[in-house]
PDB file of N, CA and C in Angstrom:
ATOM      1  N   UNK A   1       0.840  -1.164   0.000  1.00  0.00           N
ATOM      2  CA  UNK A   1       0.000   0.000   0.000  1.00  0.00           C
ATOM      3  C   UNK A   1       0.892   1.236   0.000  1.00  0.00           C
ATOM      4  N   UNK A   2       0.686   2.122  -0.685  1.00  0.00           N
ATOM      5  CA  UNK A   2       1.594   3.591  -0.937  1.00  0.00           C
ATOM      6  C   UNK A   2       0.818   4.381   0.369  1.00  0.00           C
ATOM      7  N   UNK A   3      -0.018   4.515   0.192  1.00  0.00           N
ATOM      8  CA  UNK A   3      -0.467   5.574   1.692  1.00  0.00           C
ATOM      9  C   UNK A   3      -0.562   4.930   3.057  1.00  0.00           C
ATOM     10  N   UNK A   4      -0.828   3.784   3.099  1.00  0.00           N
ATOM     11  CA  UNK A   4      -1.386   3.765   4.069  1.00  0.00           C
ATOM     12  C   UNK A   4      -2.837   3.934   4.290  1.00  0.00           C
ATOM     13  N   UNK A   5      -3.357   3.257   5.618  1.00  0.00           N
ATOM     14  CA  UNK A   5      -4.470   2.666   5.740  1.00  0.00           C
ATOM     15  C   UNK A   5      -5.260   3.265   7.148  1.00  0.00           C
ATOM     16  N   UNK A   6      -5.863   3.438   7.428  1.00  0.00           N
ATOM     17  CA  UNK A   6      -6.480   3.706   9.056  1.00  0.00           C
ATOM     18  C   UNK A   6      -7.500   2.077   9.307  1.00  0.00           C
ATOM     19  N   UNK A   7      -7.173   1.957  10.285  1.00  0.00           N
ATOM     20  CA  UNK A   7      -7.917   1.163  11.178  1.00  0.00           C
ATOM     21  C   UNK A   7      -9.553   1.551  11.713  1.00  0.00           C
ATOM     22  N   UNK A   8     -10.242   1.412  10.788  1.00  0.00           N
ATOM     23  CA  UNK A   8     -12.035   2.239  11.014  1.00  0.00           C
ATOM     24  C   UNK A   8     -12.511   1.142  12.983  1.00  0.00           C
ATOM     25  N   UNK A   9     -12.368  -0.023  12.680  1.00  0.00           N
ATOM     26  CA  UNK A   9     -12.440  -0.824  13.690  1.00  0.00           C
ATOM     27  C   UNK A   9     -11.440  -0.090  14.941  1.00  0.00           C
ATOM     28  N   UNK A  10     -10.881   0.480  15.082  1.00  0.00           N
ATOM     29  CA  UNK A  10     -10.344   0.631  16.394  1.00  0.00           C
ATOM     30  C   UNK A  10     -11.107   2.174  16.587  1.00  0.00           C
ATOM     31  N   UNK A  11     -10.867   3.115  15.622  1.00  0.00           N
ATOM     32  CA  UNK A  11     -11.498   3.921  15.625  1.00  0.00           C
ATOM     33  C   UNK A  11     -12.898   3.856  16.628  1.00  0.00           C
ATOM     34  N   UNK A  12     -13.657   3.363  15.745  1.00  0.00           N
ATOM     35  CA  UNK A  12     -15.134   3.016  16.701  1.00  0.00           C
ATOM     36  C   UNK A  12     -15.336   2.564  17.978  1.00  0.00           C
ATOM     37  N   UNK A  13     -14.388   0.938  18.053  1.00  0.00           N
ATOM     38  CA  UNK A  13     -14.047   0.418  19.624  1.00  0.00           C
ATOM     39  C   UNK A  13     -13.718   0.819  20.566  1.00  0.00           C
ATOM     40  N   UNK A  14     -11.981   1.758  20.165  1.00  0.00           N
ATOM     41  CA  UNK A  14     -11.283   1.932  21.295  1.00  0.00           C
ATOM     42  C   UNK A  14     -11.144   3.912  21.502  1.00  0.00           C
ATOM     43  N   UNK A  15     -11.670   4.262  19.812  1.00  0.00           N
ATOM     44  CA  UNK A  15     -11.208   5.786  19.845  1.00  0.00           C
ATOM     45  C   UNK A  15      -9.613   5.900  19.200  1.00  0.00           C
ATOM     46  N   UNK A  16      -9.251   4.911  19.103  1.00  0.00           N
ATOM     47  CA  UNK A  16      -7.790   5.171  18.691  1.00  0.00           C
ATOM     48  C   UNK A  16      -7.421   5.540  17.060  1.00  0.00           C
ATOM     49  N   UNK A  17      -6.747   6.375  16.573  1.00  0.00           N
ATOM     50  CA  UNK A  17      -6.686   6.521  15.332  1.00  0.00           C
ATOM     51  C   UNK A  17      -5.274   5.491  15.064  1.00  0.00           C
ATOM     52  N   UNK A  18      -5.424   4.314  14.758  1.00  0.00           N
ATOM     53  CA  UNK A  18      -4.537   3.790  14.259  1.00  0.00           C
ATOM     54  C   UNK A  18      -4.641   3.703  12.967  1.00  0.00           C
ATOM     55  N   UNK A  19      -3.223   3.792  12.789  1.00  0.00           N
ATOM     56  CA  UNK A  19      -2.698   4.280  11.130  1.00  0.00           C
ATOM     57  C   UNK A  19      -2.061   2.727  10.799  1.00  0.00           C
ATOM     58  N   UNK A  20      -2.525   2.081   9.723  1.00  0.00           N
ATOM     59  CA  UNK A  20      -1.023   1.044   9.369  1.00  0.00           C
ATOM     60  C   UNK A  20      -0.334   2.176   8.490  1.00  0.00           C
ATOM     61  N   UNK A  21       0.957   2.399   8.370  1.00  0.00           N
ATOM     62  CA  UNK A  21       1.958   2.763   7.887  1.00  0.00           C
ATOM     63  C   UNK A  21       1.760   1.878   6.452  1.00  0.00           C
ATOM     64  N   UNK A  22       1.955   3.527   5.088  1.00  0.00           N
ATOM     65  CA  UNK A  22       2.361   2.150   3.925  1.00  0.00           C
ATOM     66  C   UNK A  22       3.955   2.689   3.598  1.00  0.00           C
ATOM     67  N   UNK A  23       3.880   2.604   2.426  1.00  0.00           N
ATOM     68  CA  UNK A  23       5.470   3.185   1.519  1.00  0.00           C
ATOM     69  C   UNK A  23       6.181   4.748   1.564  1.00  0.00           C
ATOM     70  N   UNK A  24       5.029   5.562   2.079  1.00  0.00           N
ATOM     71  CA  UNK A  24       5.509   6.664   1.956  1.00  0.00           C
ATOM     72  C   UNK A  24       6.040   7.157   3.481  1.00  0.00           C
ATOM     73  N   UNK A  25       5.072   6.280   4.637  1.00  0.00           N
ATOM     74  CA  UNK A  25       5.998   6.594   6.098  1.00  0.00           C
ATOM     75  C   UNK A  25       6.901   5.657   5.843  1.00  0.00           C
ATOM     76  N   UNK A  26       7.049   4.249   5.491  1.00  0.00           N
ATOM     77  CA  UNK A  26       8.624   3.662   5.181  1.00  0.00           C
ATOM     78  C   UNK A  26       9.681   5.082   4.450  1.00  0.00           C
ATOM     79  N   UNK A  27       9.305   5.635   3.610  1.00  0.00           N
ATOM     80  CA  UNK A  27      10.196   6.226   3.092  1.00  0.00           C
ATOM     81  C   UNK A  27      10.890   7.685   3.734  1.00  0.00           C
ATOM     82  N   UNK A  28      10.027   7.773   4.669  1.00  0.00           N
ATOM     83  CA  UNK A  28      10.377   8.869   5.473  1.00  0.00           C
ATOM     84  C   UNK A  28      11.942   9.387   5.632  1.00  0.00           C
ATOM     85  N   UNK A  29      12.677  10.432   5.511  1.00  0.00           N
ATOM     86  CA  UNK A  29      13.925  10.523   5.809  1.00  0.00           C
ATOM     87  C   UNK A  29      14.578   9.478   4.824  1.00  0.00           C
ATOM     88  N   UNK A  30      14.232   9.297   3.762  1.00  0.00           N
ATOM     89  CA  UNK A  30      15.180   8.040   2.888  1.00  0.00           C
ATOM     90  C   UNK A  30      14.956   8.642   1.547  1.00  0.00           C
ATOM     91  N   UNK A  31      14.926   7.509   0.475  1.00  0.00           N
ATOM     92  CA  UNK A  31      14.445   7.744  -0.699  1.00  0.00           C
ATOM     93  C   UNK A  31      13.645   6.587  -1.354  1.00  0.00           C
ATOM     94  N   UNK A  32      12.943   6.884  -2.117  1.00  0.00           N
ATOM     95  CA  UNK A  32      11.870   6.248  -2.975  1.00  0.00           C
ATOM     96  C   UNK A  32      12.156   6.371  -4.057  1.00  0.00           C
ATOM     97  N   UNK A  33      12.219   4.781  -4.587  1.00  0.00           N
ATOM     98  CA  UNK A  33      13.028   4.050  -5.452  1.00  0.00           C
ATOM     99  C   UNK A  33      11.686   3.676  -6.583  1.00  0.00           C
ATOM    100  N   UNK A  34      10.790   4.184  -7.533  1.00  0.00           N
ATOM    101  CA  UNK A  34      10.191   3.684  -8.314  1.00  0.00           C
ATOM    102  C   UNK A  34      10.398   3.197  -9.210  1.00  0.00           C
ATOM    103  N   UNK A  35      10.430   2.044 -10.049  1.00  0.00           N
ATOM    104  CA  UNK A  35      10.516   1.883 -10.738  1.00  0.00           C
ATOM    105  C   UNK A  35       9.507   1.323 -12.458  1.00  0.00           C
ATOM    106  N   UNK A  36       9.664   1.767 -13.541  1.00  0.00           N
ATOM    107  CA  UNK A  36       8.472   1.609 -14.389  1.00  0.00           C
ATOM    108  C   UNK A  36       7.625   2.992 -14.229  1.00  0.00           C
ATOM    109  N   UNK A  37       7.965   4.190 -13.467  1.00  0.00           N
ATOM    110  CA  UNK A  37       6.719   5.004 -12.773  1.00  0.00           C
ATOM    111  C   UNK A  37       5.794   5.429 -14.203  1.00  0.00           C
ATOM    112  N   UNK A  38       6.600   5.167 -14.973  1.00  0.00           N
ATOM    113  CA  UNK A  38       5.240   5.940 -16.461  1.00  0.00           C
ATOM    114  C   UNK A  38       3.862   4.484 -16.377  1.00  0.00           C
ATOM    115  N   UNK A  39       4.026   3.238 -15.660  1.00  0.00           N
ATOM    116  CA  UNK A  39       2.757   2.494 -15.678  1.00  0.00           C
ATOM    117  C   UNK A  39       1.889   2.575 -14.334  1.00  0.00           C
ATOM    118  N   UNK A  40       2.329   3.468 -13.752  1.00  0.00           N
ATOM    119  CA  UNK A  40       1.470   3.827 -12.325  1.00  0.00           C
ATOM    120  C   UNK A  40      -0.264   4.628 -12.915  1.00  0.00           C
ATOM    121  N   UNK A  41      -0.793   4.341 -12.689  1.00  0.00           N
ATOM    122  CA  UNK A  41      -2.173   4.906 -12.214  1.00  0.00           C
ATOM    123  C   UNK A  41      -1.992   6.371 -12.036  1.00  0.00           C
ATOM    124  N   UNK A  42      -2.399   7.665 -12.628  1.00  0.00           N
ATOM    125  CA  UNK A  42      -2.201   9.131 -12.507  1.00  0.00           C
ATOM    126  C   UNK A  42      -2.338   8.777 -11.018  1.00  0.00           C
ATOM    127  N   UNK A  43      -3.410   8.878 -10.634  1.00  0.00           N
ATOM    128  CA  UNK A  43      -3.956   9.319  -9.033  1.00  0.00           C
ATOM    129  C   UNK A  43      -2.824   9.121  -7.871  1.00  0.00           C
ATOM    130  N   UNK A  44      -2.346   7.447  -8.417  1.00  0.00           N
ATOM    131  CA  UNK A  44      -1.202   6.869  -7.493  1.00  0.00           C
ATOM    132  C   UNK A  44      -0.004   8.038  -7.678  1.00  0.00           C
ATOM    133  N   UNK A  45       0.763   8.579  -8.806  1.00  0.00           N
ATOM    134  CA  UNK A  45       1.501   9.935  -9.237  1.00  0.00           C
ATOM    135  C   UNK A  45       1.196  10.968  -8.487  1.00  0.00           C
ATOM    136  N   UNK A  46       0.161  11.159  -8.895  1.00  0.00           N
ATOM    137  CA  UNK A  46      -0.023  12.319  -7.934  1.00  0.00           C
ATOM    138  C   UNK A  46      -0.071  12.480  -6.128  1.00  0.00           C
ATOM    139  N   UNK A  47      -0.296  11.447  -5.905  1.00  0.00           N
ATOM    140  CA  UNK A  47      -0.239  10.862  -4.589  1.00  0.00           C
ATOM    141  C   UNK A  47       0.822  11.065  -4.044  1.00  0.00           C
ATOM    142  N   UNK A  48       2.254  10.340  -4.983  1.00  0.00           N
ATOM    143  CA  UNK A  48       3.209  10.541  -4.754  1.00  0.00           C
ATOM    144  C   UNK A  48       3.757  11.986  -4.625  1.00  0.00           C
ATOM    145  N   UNK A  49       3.747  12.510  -6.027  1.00  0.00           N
ATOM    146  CA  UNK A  49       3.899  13.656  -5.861  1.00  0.00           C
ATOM    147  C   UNK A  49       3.659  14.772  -4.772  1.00  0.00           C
ATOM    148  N   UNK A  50       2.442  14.586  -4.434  1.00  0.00           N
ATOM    149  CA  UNK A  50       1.856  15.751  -3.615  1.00  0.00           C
ATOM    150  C   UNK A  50       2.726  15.828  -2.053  1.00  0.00           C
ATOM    151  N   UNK A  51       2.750  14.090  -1.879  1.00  0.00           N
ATOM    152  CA  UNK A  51       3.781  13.771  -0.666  1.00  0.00           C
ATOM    153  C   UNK A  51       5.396  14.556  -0.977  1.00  0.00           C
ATOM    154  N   UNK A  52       6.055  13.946  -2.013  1.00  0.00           N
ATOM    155  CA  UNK A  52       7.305  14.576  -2.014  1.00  0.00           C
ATOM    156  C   UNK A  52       7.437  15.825  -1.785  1.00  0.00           C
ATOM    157  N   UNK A  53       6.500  16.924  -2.513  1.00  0.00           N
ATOM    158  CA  UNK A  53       6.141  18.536  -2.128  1.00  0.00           C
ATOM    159  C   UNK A  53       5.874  19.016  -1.051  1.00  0.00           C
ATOM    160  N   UNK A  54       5.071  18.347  -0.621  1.00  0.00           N
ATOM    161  CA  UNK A  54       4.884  18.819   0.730  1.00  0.00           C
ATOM    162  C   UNK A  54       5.474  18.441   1.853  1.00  0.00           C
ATOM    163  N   UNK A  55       6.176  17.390   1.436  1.00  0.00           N
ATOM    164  CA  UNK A  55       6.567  16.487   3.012  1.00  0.00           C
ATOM    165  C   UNK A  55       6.014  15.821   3.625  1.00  0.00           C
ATOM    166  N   UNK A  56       4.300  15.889   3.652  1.00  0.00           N
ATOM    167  CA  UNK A  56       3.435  15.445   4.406  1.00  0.00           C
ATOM    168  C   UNK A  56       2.664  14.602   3.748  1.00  0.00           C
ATOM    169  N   UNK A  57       2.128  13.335   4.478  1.00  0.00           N
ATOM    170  CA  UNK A  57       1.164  12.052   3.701  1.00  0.00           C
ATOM    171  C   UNK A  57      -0.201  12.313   4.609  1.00  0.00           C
ATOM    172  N   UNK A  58      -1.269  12.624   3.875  1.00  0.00           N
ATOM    173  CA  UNK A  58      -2.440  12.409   4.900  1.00  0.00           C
ATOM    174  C   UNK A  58      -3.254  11.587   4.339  1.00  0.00           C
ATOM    175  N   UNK A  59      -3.719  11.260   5.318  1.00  0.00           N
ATOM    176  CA  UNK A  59      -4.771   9.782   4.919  1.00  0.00           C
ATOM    177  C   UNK A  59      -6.281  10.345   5.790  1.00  0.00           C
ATOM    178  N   UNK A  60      -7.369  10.106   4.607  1.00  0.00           N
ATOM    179  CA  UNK A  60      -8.289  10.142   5.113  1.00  0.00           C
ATOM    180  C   UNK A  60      -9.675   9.305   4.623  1.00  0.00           C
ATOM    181  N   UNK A  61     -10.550   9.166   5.619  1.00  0.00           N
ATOM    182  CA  UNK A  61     -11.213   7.563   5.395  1.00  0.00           C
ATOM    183  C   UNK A  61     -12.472   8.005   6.499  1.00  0.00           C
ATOM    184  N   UNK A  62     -13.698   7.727   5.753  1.00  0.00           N
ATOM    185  CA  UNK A  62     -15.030   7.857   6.660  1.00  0.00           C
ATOM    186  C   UNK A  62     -14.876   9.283   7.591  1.00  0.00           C
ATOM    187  N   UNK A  63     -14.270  10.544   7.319  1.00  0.00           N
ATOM    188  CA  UNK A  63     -14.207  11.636   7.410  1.00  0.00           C
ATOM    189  C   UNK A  63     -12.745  11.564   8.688  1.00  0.00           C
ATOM    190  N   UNK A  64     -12.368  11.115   8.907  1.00  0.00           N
ATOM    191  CA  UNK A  64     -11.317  10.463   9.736  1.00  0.00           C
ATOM    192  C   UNK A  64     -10.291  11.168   9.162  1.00  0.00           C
ATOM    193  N   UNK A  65      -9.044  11.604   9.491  1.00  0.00           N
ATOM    194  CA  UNK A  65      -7.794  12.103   8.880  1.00  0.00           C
ATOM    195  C   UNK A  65      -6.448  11.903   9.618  1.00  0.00           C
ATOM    196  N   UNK A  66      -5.582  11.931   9.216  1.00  0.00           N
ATOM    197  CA  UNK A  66      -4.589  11.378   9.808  1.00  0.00           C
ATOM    198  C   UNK A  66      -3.437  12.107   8.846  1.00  0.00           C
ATOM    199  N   UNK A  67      -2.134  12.312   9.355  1.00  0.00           N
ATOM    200  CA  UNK A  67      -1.549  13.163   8.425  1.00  0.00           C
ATOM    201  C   UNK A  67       0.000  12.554   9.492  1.00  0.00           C
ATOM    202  N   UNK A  68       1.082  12.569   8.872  1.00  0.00           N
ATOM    203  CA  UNK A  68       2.500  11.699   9.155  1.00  0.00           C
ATOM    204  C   UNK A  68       3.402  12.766   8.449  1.00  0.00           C
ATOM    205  N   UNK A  69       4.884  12.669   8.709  1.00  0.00           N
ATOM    206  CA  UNK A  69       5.936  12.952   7.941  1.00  0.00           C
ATOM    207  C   UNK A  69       6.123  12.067   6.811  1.00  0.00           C
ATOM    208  N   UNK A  70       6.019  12.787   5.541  1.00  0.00           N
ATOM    209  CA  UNK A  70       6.722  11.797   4.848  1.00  0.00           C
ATOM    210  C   UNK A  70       7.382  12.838   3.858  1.00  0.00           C
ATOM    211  N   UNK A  71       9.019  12.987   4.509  1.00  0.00           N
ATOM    212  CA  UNK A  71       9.919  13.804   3.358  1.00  0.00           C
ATOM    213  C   UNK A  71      10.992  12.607   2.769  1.00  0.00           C
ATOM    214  N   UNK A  72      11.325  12.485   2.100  1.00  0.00           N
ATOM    215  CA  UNK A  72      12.160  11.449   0.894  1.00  0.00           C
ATOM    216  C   UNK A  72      12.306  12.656  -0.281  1.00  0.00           C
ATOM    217  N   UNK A  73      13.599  11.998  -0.688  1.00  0.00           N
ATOM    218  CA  UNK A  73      14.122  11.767  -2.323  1.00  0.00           C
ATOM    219  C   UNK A  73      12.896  11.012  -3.314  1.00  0.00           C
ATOM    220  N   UNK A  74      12.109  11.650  -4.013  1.00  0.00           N
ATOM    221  CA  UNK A  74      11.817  10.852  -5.112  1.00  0.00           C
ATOM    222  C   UNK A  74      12.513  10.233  -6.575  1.00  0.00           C
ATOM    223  N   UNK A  75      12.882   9.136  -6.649  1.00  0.00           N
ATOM    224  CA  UNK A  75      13.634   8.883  -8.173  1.00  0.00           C
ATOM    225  C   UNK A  75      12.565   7.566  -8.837  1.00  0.00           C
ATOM    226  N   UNK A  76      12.610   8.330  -9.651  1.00  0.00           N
ATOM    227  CA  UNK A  76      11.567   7.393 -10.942  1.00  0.00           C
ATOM    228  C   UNK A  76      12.609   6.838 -12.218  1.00  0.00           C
ATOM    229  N   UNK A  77      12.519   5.773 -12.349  1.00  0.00           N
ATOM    230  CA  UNK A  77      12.715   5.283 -14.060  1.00  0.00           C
ATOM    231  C   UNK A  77      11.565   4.825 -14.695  1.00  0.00           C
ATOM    232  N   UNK A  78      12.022   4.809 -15.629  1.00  0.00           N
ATOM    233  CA  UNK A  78      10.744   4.440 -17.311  1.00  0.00           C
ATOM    234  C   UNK A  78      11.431   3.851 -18.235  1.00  0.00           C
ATOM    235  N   UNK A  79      10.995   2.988 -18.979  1.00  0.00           N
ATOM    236  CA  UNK A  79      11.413   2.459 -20.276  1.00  0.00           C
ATOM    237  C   UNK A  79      11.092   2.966 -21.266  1.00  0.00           C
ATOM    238  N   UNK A  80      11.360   4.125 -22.720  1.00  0.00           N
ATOM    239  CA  UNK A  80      10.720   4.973 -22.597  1.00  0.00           C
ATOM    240  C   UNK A  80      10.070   4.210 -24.338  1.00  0.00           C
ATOM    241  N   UNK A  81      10.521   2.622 -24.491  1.00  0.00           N
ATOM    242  CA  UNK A  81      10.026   1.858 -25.810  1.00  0.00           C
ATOM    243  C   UNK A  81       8.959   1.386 -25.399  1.00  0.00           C
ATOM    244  N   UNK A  82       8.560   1.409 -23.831  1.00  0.00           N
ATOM    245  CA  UNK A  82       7.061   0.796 -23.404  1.00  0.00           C
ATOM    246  C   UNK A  82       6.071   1.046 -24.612  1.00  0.00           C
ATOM    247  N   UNK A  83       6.541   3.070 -24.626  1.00  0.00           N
ATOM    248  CA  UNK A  83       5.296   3.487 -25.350  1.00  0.00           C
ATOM    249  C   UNK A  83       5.304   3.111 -26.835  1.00  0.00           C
ATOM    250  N   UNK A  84       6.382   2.250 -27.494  1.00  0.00           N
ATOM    251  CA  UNK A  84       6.471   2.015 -28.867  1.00  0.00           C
ATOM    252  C   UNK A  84       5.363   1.002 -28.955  1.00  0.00           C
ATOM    253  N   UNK A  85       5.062  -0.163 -28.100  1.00  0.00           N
ATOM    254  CA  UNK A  85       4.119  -0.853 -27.921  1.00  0.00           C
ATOM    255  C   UNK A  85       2.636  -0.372 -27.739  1.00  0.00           C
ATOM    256  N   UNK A  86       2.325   0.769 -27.951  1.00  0.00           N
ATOM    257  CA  UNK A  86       0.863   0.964 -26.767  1.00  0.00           C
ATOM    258  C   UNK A  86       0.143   1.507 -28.621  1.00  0.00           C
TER     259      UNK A  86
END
């Protein structure tokens, strides 16, 4: 998972906003290694993107929000004969 996830079940039970952590709090303070990024999904891109710019990953779910550090290096490769095929 690139963002990350909230826990709706603890939410309700306990009150707790638990977050599972995806790729972009792994990447925190590091770098992010994509590779292929021209076959990603726009939305997933931009996702990324918006994180690298800002620094910040927020996740939000059933009006719930949650927001983490996530500053990294972004580096992308592409094959760029993919598109000779399409």
């Amino acid at each position: 998972m690139v963002t990350g996830s909230l826990s709706i079940d603890k939410v309700l039970t306990e009150g707790i906003r638990a977050l599972h952590p995806g790729l972009l709090a792994k990447a925190n303070r590091g770098i992010l290694y994509v590779d292929e990024i021209n076959l990603l999904q726009d939305h997933i891109v931009d996702t990324l993107l918006d994180a690298a710019a800002s620094g910040i990953n927020i996740i939000e779910r059933e009006g719930i929000s949650v927001s983490h550090p996530s500053r990294f290096v972004l580096v992308g490769s592409m094959n760029p004969e993919v598109f000779l095929f399409i």
